[in-house]
N, C-alpha and C. Protein backbone atom coordinates (compact mmCIF):
# COMPACT_ATOMS: atom_id res chain seq x y z
N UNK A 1 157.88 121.92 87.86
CA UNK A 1 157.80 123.37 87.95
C UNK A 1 156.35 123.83 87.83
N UNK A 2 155.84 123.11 86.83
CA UNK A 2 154.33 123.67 86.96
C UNK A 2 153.17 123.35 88.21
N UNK A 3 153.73 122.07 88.42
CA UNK A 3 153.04 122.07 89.86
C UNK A 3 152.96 122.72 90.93
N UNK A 4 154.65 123.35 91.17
CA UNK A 4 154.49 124.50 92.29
C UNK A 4 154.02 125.79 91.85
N UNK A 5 153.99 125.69 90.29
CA UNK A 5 153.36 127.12 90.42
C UNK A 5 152.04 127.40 90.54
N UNK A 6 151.21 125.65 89.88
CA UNK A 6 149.72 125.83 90.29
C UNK A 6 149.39 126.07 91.94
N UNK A 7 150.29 125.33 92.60
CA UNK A 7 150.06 125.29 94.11
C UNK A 7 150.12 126.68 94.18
N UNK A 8 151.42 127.46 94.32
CA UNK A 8 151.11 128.75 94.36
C UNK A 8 149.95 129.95 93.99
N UNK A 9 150.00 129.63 92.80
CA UNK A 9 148.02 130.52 91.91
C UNK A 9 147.34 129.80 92.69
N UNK A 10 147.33 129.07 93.38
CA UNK A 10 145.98 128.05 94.36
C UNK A 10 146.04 128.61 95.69
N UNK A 11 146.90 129.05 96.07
CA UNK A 11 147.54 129.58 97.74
C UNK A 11 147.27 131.17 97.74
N UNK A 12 147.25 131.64 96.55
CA UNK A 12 147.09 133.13 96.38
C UNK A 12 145.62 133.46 96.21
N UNK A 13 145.01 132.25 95.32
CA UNK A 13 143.60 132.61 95.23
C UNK A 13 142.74 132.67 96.11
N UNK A 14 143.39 131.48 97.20
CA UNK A 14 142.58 130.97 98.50
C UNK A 14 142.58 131.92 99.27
N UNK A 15 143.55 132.95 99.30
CA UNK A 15 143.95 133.96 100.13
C UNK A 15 143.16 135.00 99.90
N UNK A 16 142.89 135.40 98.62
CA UNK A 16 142.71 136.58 98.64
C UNK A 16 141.04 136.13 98.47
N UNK A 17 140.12 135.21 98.17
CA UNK A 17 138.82 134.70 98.26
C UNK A 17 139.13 135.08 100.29
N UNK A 18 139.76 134.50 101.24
CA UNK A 18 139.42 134.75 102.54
C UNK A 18 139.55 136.07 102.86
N UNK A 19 140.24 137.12 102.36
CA UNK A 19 140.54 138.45 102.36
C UNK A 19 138.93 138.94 102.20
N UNK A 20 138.14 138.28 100.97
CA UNK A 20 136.98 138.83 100.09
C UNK A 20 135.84 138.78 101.06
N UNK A 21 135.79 137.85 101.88
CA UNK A 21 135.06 137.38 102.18
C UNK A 21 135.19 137.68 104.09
N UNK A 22 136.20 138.46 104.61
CA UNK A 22 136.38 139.08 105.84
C UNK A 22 136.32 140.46 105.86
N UNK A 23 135.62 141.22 104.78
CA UNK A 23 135.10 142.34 104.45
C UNK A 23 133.35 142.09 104.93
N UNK A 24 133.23 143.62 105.45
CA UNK A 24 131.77 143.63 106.11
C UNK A 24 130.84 143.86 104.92
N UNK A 25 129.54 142.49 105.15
CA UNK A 25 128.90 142.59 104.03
C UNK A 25 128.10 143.98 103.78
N UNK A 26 128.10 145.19 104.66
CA UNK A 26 127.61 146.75 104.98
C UNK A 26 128.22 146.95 103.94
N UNK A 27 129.71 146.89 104.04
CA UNK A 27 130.80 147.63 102.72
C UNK A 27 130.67 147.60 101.96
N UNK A 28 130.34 146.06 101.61
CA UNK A 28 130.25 145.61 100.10
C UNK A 28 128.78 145.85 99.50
N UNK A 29 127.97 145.69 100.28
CA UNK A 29 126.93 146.32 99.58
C UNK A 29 126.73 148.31 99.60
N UNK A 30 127.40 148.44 100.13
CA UNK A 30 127.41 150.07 100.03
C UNK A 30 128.40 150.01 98.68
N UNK A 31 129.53 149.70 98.38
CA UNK A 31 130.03 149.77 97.58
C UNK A 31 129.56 149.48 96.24
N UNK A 32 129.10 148.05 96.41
CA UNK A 32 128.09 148.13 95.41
C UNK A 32 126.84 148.60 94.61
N UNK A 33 126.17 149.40 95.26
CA UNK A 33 125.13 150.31 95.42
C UNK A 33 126.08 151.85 94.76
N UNK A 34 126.98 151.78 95.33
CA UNK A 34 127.47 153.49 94.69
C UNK A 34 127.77 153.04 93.08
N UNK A 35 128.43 151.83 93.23
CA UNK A 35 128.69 151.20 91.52
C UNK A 35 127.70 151.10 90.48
N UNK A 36 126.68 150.83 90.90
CA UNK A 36 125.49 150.89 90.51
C UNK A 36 124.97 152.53 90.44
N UNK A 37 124.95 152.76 90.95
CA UNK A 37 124.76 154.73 90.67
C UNK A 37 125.40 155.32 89.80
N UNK A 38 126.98 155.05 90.02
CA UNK A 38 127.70 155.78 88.69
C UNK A 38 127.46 155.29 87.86
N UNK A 39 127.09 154.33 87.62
CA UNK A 39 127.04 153.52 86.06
C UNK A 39 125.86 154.10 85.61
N UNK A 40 124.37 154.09 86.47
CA UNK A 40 123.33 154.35 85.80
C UNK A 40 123.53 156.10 85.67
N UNK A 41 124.09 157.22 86.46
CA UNK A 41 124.79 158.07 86.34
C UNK A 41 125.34 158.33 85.10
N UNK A 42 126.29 157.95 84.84
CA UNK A 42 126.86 158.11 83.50
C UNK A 42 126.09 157.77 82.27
N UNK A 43 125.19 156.81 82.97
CA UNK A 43 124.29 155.98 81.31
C UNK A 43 123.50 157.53 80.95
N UNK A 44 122.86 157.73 81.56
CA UNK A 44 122.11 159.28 81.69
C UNK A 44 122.45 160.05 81.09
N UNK A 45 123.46 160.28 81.61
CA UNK A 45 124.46 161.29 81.13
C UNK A 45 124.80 161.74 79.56
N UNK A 46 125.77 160.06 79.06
CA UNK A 46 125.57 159.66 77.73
C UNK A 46 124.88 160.34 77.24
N UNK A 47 123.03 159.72 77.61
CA UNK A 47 121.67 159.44 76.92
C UNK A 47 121.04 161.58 76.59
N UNK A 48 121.38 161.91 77.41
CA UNK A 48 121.37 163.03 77.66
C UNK A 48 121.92 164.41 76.48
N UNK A 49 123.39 163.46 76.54
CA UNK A 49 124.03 164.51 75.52
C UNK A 49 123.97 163.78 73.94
N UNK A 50 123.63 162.79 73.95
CA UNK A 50 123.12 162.00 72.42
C UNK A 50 121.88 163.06 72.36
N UNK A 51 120.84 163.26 72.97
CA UNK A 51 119.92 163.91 72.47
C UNK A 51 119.93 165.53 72.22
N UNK A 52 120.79 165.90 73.02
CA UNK A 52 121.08 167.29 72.90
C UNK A 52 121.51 167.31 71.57
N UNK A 53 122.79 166.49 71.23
CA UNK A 53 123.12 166.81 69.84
C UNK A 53 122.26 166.31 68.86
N UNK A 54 121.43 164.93 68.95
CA UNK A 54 120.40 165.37 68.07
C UNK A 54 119.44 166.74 67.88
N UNK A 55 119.11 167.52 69.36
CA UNK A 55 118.24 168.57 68.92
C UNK A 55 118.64 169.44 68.26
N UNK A 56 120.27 169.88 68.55
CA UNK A 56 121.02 171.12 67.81
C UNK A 56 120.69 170.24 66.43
N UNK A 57 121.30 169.13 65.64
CA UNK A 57 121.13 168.92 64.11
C UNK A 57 119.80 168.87 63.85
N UNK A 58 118.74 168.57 64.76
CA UNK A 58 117.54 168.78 63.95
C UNK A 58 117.11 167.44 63.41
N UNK A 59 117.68 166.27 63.70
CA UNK A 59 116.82 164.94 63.24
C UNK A 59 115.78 164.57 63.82
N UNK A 60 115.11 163.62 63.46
CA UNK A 60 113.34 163.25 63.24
C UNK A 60 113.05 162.39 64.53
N UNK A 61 114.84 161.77 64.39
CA UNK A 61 114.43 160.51 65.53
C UNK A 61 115.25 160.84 66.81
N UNK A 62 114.59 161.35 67.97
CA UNK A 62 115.48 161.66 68.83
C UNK A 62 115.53 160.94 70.12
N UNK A 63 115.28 159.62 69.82
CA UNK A 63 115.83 158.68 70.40
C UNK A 63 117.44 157.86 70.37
N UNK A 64 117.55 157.96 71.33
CA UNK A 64 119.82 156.98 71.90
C UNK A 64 119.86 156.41 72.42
């Protein structure tokens, strides 16, 4: 039983690696590039409102 099921997780992986890999590398790097934006996007963002609320309390160190 465990053998067909490795065969199977082996038949699914293979599949979906050829799926991964018949995507236009345009896509995937556009996609990746927007992923990269929101993330540094949001880091900002974060960094942004950590300091705001340090300025309203008034601490020394207003570094986040």
């Amino acid at each position: 039983m465990n053998i067909n099921k490795n065969k199977s997780i082996l038949v699914l992986t293979l599949i979906a690696a050829l799926n991964l890999t018949a995507c236009a590398d345009d896509q995937v790097e556009n996609a990746g590039e927007k992923v990269d934006e929101v993330i540094s996007d949001t880091g900002n963002a974060i960094e942004d409102a950590c300091e705001n609320v340090k300025d309203e309390v008034g601490t020394k160190d207003k570094d986040c």
